[in-house]
N, C-alpha and C. Protein backbone atom coordinates (compact mmCIF):
# COMPACT_ATOMS: atom_id res chain seq x y z
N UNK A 1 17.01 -11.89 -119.06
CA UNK A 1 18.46 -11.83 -119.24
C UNK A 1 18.98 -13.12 -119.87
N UNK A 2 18.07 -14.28 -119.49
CA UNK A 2 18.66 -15.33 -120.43
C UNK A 2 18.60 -15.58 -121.87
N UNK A 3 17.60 -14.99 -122.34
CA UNK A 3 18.15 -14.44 -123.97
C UNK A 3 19.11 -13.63 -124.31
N UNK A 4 19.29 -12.34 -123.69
CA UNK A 4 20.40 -11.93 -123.52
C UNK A 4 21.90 -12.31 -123.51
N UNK A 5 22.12 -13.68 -122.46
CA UNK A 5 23.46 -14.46 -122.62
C UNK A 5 23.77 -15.02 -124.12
N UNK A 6 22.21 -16.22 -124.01
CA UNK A 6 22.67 -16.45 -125.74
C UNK A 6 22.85 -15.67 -126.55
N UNK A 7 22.37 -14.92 -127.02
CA UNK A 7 22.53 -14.44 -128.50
C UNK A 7 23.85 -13.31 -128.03
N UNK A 8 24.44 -12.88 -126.79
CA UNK A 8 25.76 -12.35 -126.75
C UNK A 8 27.00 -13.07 -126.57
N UNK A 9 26.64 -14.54 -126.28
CA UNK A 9 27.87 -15.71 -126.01
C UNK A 9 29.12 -15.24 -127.07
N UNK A 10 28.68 -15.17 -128.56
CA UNK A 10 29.33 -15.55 -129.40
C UNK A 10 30.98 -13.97 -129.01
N UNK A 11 29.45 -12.77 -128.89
CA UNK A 11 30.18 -11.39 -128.70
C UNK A 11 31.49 -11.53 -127.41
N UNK A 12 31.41 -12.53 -126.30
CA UNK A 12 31.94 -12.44 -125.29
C UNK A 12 33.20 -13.60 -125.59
N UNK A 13 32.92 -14.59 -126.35
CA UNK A 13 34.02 -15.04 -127.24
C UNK A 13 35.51 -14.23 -127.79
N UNK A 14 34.62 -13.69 -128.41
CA UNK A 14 35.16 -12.65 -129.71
C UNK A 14 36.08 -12.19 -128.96
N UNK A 15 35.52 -10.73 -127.81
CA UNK A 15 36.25 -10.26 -126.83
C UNK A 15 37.26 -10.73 -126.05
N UNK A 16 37.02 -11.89 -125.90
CA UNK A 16 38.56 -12.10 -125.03
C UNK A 16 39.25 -12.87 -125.90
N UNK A 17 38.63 -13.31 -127.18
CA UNK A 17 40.00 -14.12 -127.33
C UNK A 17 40.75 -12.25 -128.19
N UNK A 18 40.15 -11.63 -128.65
CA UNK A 18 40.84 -10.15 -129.09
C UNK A 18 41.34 -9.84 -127.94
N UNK A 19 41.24 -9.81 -126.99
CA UNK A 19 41.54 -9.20 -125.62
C UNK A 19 41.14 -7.83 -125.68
N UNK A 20 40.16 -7.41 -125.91
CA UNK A 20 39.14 -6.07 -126.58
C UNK A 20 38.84 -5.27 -125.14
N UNK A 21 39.89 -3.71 -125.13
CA UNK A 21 39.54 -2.89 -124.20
C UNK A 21 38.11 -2.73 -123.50
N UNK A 22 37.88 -2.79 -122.29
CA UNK A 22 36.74 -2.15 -121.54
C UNK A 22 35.75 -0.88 -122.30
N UNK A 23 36.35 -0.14 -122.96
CA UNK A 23 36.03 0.97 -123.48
C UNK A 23 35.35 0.23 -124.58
N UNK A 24 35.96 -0.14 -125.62
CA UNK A 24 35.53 -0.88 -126.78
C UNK A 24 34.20 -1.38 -126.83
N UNK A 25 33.96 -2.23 -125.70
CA UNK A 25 33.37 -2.75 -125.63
C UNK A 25 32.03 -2.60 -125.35
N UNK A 26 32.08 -1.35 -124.23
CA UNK A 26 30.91 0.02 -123.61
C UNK A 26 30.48 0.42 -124.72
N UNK A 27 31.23 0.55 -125.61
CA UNK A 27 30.73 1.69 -127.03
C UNK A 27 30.20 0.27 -128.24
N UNK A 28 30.50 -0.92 -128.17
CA UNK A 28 30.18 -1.87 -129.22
C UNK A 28 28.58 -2.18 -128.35
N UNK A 29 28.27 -2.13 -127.06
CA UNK A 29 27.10 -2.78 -126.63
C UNK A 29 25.91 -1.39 -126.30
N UNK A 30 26.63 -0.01 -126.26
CA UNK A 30 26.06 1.13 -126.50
C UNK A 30 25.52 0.86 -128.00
N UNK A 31 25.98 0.82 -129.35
CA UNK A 31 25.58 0.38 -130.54
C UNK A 31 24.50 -0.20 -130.58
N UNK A 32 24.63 -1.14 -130.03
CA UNK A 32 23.08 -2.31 -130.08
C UNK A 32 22.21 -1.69 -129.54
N UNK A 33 22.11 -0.20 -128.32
CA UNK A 33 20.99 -0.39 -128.09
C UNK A 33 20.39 -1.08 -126.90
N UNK A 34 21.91 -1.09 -126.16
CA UNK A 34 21.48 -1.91 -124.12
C UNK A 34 21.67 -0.72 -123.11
N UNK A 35 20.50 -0.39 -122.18
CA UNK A 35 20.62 0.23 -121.33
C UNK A 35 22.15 -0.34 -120.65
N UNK A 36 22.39 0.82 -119.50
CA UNK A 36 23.52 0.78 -118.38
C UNK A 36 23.54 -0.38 -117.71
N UNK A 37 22.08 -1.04 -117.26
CA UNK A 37 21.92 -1.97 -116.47
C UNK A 37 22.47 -3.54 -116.93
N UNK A 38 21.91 -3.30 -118.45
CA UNK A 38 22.33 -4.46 -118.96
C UNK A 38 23.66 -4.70 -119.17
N UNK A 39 24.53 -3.34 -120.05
CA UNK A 39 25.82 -3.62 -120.16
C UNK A 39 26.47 -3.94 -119.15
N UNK A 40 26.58 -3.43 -117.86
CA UNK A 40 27.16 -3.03 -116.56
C UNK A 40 27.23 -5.09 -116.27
N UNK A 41 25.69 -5.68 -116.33
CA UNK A 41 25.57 -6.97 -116.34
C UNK A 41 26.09 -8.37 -117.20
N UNK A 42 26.51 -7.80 -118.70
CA UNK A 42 27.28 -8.39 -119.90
C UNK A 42 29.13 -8.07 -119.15
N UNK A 43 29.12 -6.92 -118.96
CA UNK A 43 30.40 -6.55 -118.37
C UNK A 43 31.51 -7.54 -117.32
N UNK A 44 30.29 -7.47 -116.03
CA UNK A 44 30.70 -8.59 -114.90
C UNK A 44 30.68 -9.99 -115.18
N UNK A 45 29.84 -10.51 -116.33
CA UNK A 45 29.75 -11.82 -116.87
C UNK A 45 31.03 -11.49 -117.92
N UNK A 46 31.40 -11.03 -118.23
CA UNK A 46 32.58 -11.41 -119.32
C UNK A 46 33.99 -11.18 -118.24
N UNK A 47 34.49 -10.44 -117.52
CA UNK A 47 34.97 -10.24 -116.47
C UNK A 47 34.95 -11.78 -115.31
N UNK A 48 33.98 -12.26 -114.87
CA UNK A 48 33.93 -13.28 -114.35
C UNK A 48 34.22 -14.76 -115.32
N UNK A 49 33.94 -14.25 -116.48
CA UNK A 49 34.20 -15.72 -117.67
C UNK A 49 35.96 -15.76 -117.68
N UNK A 50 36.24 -14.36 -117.90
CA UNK A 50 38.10 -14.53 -117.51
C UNK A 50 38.56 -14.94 -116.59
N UNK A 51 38.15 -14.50 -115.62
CA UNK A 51 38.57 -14.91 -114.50
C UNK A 51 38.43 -16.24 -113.98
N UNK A 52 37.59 -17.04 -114.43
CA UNK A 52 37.35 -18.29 -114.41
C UNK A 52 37.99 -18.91 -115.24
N UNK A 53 38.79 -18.28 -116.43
CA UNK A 53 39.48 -19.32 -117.48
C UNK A 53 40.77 -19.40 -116.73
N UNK A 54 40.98 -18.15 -116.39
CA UNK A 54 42.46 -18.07 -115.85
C UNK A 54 42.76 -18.97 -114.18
N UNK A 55 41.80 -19.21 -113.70
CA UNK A 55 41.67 -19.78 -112.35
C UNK A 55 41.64 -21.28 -112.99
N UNK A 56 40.77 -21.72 -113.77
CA UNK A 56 40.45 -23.36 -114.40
C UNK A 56 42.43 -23.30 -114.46
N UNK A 57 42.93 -22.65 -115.57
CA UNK A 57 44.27 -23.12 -115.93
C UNK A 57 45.43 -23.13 -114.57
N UNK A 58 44.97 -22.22 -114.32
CA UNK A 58 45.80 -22.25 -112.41
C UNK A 58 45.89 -23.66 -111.98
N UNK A 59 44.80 -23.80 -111.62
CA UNK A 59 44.57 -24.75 -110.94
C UNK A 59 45.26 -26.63 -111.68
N UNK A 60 45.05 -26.77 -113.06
CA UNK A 60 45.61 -27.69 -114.15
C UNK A 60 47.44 -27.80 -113.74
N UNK A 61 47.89 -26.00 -114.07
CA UNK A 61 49.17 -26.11 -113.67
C UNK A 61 49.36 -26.84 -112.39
N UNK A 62 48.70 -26.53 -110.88
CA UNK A 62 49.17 -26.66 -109.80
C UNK A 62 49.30 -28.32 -110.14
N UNK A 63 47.89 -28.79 -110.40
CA UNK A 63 48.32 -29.99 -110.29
C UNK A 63 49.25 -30.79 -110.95
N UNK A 64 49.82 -30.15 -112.09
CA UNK A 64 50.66 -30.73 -112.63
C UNK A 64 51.67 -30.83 -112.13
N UNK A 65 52.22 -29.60 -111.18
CA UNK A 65 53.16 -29.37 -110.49
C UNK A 65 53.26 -30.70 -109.43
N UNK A 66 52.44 -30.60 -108.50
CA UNK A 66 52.17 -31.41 -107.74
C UNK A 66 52.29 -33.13 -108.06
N UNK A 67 51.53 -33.44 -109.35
CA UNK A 67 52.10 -34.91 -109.61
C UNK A 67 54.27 -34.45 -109.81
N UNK A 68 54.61 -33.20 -110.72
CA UNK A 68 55.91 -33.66 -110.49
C UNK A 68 56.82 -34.21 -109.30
N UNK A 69 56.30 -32.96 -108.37
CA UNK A 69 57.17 -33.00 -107.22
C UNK A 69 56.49 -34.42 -106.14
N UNK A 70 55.31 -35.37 -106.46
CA UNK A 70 55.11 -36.85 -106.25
C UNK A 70 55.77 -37.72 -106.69
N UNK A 71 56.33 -37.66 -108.31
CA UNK A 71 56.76 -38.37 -108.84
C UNK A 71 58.69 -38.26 -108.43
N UNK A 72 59.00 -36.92 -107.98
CA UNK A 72 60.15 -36.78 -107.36
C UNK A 72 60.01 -37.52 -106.27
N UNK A 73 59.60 -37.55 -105.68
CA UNK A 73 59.54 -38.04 -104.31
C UNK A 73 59.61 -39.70 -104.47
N UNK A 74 58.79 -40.06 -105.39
CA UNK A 74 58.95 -41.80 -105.30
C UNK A 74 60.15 -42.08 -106.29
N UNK A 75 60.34 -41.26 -107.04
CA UNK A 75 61.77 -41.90 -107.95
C UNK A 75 63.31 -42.03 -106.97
N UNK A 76 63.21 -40.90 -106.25
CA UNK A 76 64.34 -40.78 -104.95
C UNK A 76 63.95 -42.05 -103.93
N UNK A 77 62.91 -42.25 -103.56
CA UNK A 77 62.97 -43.49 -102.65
C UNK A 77 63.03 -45.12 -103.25
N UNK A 78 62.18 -44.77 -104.49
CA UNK A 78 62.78 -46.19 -105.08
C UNK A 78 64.35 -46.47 -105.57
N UNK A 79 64.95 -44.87 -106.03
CA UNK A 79 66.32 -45.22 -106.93
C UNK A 79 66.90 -46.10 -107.61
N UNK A 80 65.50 -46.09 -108.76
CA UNK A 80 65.82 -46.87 -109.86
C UNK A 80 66.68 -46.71 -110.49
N UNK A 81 67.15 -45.63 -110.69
CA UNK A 81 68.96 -45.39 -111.27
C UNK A 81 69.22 -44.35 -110.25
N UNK A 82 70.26 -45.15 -110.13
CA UNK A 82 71.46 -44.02 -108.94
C UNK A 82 72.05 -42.88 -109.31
N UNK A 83 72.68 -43.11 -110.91
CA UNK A 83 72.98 -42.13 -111.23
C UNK A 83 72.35 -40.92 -111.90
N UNK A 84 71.05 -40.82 -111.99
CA UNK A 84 70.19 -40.09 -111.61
C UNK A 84 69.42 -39.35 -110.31
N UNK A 85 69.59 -40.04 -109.23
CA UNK A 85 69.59 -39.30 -108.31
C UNK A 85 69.22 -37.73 -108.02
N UNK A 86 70.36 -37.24 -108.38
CA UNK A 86 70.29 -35.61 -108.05
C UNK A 86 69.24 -35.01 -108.58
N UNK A 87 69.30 -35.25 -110.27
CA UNK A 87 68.51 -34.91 -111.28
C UNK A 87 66.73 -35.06 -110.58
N UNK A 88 66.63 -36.61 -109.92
CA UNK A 88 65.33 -37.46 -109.74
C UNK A 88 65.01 -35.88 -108.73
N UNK A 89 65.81 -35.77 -106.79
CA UNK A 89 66.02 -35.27 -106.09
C UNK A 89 65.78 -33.44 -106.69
N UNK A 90 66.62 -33.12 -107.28
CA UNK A 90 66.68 -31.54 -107.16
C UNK A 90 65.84 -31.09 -108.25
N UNK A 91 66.48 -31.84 -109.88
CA UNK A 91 65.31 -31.23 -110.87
C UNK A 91 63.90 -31.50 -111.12
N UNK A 92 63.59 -32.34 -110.91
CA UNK A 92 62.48 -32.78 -110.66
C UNK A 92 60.99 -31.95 -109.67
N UNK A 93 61.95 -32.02 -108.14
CA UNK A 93 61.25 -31.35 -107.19
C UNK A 93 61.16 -29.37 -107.37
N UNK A 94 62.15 -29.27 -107.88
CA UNK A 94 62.49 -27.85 -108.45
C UNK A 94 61.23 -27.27 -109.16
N UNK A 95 61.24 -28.10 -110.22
CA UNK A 95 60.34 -27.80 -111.78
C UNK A 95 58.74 -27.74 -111.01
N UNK A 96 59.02 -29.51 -110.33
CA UNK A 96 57.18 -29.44 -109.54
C UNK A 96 57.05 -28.07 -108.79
N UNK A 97 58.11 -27.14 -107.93
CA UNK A 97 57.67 -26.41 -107.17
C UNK A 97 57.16 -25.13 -107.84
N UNK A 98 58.34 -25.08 -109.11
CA UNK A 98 58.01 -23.65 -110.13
C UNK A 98 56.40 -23.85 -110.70
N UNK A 99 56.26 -25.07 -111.07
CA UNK A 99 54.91 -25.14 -111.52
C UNK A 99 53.52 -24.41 -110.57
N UNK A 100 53.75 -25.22 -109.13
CA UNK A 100 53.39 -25.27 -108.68
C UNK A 100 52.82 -23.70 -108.09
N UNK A 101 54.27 -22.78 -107.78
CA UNK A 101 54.00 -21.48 -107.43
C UNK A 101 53.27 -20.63 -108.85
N UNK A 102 53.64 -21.02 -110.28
CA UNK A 102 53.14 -20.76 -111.12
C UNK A 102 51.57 -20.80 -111.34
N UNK A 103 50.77 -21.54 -110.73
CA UNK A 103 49.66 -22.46 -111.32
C UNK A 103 49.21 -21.24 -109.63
N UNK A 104 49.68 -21.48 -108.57
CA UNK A 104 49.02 -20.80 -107.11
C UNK A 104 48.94 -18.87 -107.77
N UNK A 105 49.94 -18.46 -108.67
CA UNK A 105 49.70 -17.27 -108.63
C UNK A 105 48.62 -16.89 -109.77
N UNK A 106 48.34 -17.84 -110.50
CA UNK A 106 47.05 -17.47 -111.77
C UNK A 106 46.06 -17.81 -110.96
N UNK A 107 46.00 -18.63 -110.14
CA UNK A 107 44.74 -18.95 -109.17
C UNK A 107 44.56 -17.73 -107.64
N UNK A 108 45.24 -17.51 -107.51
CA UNK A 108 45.20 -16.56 -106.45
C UNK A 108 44.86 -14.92 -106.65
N UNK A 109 45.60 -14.42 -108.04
CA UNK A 109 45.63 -13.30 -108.57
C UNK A 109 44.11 -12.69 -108.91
């Protein structure tokens, strides 16, 4: 099967960045000439490669989120400008939290 990965890497590329139906794809690896066993096995590896891109970026967001709503937190206790405040306080911690629930639901999903 590890010849198999290489010389299909490029095919499993292709596919998601097309975002190329399930079906499509049964019938493009039927073509070549791969038993059930194999496709069924190309299938869950391209399936698990998404799912891992989309979890890697989850996870990037959260933390991004997370330094915001840090960086809220120390700009309000230092109050380097006052009249920023609210902005430091509400928009700040706001945005970190949207991120944050943003980045938990691509990772969770």
């Amino acid at each position: 099967m590890a010849e198999l990965n290489i010389s299909y890497m490029d095919y499993l590329q292709k596919w998601q960045s097309n975002n190329t139906p399930e079906e499509v794809i049964i019938n493009e690896l039927r073509q070549f000439g791969l038993q059930e066993v194999q496709i069924s096995e190309l299938l869950h590896q391209y399936k698990k490669k998404k799912i891992d891109e989309r979890q890697r970026i989850g996870f990037i967001i959260t933390a991004i989120g997370a330094f915001f709503g840090f960086l809220s937190c120390i700009f309000t206790m230092l109050d380097l400008f006052p009249d920023l405040r609210g902005f430091m306080l509400y928009g700040l911690t706001s945005f970190g939290i949207i991120l944050i629930f943003v980045g938990l639901f691509l990772v969770f999903e």
